[in-house]
PDB file of N, CA and C in Angstrom:
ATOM      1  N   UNK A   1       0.852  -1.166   0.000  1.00  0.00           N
ATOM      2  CA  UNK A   1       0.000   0.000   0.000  1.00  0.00           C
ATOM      3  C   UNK A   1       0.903   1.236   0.000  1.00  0.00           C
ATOM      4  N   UNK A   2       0.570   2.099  -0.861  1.00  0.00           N
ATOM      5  CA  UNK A   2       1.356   3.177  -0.778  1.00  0.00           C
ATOM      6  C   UNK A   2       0.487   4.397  -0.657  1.00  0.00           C
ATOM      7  N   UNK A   3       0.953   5.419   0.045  1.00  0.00           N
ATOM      8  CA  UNK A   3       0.616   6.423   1.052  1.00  0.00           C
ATOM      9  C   UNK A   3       1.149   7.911   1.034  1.00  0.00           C
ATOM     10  N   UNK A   4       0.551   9.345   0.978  1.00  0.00           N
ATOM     11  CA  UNK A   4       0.990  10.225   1.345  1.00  0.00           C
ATOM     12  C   UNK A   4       0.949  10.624   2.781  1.00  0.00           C
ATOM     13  N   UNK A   5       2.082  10.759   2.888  1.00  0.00           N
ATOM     14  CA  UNK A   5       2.667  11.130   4.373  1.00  0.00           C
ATOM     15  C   UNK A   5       2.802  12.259   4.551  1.00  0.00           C
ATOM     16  N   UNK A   6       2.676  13.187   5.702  1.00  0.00           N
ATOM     17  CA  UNK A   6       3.184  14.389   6.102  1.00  0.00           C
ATOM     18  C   UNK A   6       3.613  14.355   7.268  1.00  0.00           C
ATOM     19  N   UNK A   7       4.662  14.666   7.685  1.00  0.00           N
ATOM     20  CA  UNK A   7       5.608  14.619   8.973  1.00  0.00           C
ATOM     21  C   UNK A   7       6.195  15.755   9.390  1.00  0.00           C
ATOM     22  N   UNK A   8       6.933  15.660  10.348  1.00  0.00           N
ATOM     23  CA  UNK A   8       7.723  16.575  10.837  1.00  0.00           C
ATOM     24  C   UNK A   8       9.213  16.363  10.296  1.00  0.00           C
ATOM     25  N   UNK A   9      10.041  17.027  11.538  1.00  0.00           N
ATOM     26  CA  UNK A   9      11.275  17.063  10.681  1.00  0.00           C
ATOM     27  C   UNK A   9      11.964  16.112  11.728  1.00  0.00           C
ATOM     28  N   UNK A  10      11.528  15.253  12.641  1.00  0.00           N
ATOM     29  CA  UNK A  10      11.926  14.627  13.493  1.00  0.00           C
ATOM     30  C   UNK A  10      11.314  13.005  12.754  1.00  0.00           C
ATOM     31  N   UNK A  11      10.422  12.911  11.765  1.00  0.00           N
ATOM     32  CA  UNK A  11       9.971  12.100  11.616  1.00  0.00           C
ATOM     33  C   UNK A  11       9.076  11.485  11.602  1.00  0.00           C
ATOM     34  N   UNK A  12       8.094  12.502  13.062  1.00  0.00           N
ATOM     35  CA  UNK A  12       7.256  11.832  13.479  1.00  0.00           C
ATOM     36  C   UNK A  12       5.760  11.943  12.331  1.00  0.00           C
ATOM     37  N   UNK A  13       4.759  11.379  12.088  1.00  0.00           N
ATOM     38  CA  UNK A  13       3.880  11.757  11.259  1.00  0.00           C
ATOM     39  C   UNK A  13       2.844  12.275  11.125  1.00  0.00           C
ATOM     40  N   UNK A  14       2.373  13.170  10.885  1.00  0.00           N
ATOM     41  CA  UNK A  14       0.749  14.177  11.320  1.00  0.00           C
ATOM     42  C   UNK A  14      -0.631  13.907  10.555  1.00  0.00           C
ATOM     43  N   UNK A  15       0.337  13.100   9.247  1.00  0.00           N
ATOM     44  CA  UNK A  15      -1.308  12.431   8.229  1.00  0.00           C
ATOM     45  C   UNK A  15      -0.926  11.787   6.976  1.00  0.00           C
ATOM     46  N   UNK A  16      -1.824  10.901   7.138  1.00  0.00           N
ATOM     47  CA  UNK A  16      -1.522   9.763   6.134  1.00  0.00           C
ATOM     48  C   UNK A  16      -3.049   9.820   5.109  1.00  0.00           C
ATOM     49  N   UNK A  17      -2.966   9.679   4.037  1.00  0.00           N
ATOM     50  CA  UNK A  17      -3.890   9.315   3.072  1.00  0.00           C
ATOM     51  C   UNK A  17      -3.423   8.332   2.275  1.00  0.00           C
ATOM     52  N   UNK A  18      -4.328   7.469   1.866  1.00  0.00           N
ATOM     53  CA  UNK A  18      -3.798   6.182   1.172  1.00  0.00           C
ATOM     54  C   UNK A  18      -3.870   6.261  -0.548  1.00  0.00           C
ATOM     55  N   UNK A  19      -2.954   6.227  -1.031  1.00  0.00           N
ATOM     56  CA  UNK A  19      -2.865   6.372  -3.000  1.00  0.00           C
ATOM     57  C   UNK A  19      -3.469   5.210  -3.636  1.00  0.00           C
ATOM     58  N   UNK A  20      -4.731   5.525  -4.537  1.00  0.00           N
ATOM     59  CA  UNK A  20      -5.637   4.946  -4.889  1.00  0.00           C
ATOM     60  C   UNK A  20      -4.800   4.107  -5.935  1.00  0.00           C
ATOM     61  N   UNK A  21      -4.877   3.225  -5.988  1.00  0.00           N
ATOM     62  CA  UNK A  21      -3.576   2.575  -7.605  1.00  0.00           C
ATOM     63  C   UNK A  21      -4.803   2.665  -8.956  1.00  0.00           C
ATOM     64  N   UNK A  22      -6.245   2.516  -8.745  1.00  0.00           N
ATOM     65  CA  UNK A  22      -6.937   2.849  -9.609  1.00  0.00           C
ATOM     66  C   UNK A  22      -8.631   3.208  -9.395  1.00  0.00           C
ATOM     67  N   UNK A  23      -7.821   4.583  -9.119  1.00  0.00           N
ATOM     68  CA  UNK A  23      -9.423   5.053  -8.933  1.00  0.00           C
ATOM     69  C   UNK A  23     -10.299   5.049  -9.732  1.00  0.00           C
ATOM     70  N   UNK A  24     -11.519   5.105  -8.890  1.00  0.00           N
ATOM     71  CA  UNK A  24     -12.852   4.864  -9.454  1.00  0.00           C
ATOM     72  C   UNK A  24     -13.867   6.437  -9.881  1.00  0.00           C
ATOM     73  N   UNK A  25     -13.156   7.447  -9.651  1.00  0.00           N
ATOM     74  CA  UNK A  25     -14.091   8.467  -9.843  1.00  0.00           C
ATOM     75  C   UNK A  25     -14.423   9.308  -8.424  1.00  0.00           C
ATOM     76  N   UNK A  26     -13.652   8.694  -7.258  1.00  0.00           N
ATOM     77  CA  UNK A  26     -14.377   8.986  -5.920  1.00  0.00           C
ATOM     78  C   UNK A  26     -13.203  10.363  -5.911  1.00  0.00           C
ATOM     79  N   UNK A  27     -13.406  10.872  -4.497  1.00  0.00           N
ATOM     80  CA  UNK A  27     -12.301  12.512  -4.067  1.00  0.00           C
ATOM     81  C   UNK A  27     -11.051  11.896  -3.584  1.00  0.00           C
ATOM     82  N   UNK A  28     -10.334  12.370  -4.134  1.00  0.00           N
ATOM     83  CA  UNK A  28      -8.632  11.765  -4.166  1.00  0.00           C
ATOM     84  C   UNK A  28      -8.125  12.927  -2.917  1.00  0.00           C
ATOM     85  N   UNK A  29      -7.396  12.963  -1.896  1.00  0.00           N
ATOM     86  CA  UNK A  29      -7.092  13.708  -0.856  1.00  0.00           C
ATOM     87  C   UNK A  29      -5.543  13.186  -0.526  1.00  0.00           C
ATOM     88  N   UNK A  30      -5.150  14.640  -0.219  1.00  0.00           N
ATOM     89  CA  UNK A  30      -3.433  14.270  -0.030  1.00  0.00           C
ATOM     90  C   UNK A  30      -3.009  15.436   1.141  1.00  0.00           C
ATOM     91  N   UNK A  31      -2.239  15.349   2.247  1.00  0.00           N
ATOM     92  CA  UNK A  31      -2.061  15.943   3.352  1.00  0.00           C
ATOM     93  C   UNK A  31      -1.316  16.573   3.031  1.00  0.00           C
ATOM     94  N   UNK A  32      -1.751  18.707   3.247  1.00  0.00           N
ATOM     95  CA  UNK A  32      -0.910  19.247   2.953  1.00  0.00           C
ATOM     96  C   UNK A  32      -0.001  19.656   4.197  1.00  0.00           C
ATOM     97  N   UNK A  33       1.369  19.882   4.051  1.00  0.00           N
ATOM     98  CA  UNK A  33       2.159  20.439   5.421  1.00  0.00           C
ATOM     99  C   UNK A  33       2.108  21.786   5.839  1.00  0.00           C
ATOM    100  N   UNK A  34       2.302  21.897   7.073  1.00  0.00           N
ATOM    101  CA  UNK A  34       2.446  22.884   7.770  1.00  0.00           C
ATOM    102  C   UNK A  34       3.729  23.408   7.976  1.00  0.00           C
ATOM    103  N   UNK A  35       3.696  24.590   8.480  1.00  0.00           N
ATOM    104  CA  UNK A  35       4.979  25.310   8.429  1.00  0.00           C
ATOM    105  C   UNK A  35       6.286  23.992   9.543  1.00  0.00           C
ATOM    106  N   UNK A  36       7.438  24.299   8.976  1.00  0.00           N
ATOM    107  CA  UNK A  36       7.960  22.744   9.231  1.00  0.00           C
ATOM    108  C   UNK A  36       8.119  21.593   9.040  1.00  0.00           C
ATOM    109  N   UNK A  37       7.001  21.024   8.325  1.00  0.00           N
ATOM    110  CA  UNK A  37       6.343  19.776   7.642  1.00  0.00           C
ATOM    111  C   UNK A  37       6.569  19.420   6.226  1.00  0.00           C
ATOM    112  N   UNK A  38       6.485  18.324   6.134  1.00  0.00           N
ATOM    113  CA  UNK A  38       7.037  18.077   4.432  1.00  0.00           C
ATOM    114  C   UNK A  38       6.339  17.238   3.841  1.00  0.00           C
ATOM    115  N   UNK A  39       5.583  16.433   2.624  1.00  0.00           N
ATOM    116  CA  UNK A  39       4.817  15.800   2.140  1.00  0.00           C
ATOM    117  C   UNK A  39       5.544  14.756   1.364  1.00  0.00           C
ATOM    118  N   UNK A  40       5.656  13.517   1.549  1.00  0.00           N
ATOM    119  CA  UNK A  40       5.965  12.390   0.918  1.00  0.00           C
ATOM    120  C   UNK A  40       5.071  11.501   0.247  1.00  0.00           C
ATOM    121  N   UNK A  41       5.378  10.916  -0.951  1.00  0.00           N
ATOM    122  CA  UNK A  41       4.773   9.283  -0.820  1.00  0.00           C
ATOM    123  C   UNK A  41       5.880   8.337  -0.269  1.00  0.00           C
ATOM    124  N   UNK A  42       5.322   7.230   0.096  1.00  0.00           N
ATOM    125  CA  UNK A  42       5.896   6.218   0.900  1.00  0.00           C
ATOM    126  C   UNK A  42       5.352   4.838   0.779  1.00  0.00           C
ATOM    127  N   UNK A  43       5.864   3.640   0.613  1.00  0.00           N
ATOM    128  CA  UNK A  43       5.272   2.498   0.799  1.00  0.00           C
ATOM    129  C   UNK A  43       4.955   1.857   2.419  1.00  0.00           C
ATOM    130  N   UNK A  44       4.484   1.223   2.780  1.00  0.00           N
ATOM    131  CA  UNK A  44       3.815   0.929   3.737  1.00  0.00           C
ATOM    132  C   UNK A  44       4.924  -0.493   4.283  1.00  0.00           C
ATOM    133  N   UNK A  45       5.431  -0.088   5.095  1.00  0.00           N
ATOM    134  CA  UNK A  45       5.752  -2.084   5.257  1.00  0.00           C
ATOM    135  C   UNK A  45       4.745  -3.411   5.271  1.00  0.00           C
ATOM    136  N   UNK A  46       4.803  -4.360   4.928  1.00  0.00           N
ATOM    137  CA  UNK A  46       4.201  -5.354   4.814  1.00  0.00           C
ATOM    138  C   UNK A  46       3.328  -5.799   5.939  1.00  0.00           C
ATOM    139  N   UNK A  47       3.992  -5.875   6.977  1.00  0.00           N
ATOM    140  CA  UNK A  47       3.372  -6.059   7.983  1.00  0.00           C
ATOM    141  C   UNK A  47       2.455  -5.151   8.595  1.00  0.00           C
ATOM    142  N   UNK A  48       2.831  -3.753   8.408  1.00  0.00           N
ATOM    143  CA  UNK A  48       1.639  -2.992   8.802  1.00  0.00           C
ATOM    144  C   UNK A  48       0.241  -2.853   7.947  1.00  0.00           C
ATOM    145  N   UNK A  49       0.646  -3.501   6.623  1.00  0.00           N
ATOM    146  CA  UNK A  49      -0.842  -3.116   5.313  1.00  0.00           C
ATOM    147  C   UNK A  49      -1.881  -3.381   5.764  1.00  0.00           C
ATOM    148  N   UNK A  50      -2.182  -3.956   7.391  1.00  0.00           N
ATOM    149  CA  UNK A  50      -3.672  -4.575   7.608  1.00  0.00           C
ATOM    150  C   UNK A  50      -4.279  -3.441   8.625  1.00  0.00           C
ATOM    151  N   UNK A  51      -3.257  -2.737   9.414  1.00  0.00           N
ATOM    152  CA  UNK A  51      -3.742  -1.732   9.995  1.00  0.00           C
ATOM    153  C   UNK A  51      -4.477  -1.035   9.494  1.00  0.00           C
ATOM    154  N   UNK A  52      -5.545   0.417  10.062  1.00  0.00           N
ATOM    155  CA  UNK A  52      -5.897   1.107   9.610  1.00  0.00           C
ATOM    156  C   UNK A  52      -5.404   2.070   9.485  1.00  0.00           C
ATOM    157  N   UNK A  53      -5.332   3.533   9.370  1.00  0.00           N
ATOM    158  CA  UNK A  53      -4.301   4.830   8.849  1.00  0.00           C
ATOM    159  C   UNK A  53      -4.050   5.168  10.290  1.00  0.00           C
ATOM    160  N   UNK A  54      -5.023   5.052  10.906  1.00  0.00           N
ATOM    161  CA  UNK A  54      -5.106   5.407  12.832  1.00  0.00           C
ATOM    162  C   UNK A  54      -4.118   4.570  13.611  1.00  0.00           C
ATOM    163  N   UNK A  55      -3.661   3.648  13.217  1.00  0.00           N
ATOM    164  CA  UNK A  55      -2.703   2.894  13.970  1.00  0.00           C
ATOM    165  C   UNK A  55      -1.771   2.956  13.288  1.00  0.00           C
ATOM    166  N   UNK A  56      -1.425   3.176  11.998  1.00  0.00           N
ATOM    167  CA  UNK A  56      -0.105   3.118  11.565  1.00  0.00           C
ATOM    168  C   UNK A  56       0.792   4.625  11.684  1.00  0.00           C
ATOM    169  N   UNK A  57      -0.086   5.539  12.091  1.00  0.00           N
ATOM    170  CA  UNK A  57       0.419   7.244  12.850  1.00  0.00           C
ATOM    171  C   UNK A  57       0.678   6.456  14.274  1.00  0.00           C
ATOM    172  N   UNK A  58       0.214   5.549  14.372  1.00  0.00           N
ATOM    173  CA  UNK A  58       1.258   5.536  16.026  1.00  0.00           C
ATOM    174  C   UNK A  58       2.313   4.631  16.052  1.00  0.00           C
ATOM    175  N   UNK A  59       2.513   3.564  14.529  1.00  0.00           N
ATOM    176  CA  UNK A  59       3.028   2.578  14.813  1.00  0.00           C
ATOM    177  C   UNK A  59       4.137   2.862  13.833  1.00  0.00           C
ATOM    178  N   UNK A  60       4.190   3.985  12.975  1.00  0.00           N
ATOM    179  CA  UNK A  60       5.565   3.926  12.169  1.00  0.00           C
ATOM    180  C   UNK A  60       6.134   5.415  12.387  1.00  0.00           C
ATOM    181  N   UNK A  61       7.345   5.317  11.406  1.00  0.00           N
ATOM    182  CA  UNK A  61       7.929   7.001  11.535  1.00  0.00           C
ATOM    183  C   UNK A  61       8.373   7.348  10.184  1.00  0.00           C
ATOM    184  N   UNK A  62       8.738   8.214   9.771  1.00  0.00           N
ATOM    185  CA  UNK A  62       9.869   8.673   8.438  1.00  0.00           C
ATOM    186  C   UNK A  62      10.799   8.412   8.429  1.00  0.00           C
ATOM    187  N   UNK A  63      11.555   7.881   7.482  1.00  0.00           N
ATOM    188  CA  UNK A  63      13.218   7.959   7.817  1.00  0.00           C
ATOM    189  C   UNK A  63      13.479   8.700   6.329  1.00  0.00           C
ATOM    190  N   UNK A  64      14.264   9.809   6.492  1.00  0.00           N
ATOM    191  CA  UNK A  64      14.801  10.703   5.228  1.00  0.00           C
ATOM    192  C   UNK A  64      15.994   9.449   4.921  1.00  0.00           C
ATOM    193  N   UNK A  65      15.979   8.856   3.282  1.00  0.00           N
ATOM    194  CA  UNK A  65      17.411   8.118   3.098  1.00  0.00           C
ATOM    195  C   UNK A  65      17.783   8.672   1.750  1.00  0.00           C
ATOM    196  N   UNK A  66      18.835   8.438   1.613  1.00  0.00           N
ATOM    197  CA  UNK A  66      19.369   9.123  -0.002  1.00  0.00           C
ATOM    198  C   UNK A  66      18.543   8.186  -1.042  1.00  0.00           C
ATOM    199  N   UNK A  67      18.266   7.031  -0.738  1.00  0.00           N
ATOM    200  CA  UNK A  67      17.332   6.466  -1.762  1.00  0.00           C
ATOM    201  C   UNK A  67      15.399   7.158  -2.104  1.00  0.00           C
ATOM    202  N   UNK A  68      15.722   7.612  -0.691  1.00  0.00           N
ATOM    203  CA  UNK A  68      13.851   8.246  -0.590  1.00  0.00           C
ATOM    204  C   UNK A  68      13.051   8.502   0.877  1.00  0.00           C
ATOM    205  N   UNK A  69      11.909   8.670   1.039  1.00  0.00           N
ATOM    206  CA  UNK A  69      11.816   8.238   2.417  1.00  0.00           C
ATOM    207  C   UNK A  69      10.920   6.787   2.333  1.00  0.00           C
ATOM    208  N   UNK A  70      11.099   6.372   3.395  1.00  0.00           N
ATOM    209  CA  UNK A  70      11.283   5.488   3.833  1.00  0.00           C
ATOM    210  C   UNK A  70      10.185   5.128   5.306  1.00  0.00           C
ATOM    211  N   UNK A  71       9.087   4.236   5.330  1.00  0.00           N
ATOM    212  CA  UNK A  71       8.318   4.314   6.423  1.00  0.00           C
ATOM    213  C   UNK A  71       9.006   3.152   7.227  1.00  0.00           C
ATOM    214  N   UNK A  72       9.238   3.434   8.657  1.00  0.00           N
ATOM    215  CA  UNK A  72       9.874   2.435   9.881  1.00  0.00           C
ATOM    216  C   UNK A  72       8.870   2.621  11.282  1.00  0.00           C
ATOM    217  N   UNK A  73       9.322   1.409  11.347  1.00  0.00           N
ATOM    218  CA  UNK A  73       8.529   1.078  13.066  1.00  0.00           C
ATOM    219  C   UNK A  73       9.167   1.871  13.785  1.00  0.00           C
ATOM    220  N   UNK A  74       8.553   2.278  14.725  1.00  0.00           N
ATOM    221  CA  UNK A  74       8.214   3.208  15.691  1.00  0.00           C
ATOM    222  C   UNK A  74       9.020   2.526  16.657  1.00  0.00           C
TER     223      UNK A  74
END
């Protein structure tokens, strides 16, 4: 599952919306940042894809890597 993220600069994350791979026509929504804040997409780890968006803001973080960012357990 892949995801727009908005975080801080510590990592931590303030909102997640999930990227439709083929939408149907419905309202597409993407978290904009706040002063400080930065907007990513991100893939989801495997193990978290069953959560809902509400548990995975408590259960992962950002990691900035030269390849991209990167979502990690908390």
């Amino acid at each position: 599952m892949r995801v727009h993220v908005a975080y801080e600069q510590d990592g931590s994350i303030v909102a997640l919306a999930e990227i439709e791979e083929n939408p149907t026509g419905g309202i597409a929504c993407r978290p904009l940042p706040g002063d400080g804040q930065s907007v990513a997409e991100a893939e989801v780890p495997g193990e978290f894809t069953d959560l809902p968006l509400s548990q995975l803001l408590k259960n992962l973080r950002v990691s900035e890597r030269p390849e991209g960012v990167q979502l990690i357990s908390t």
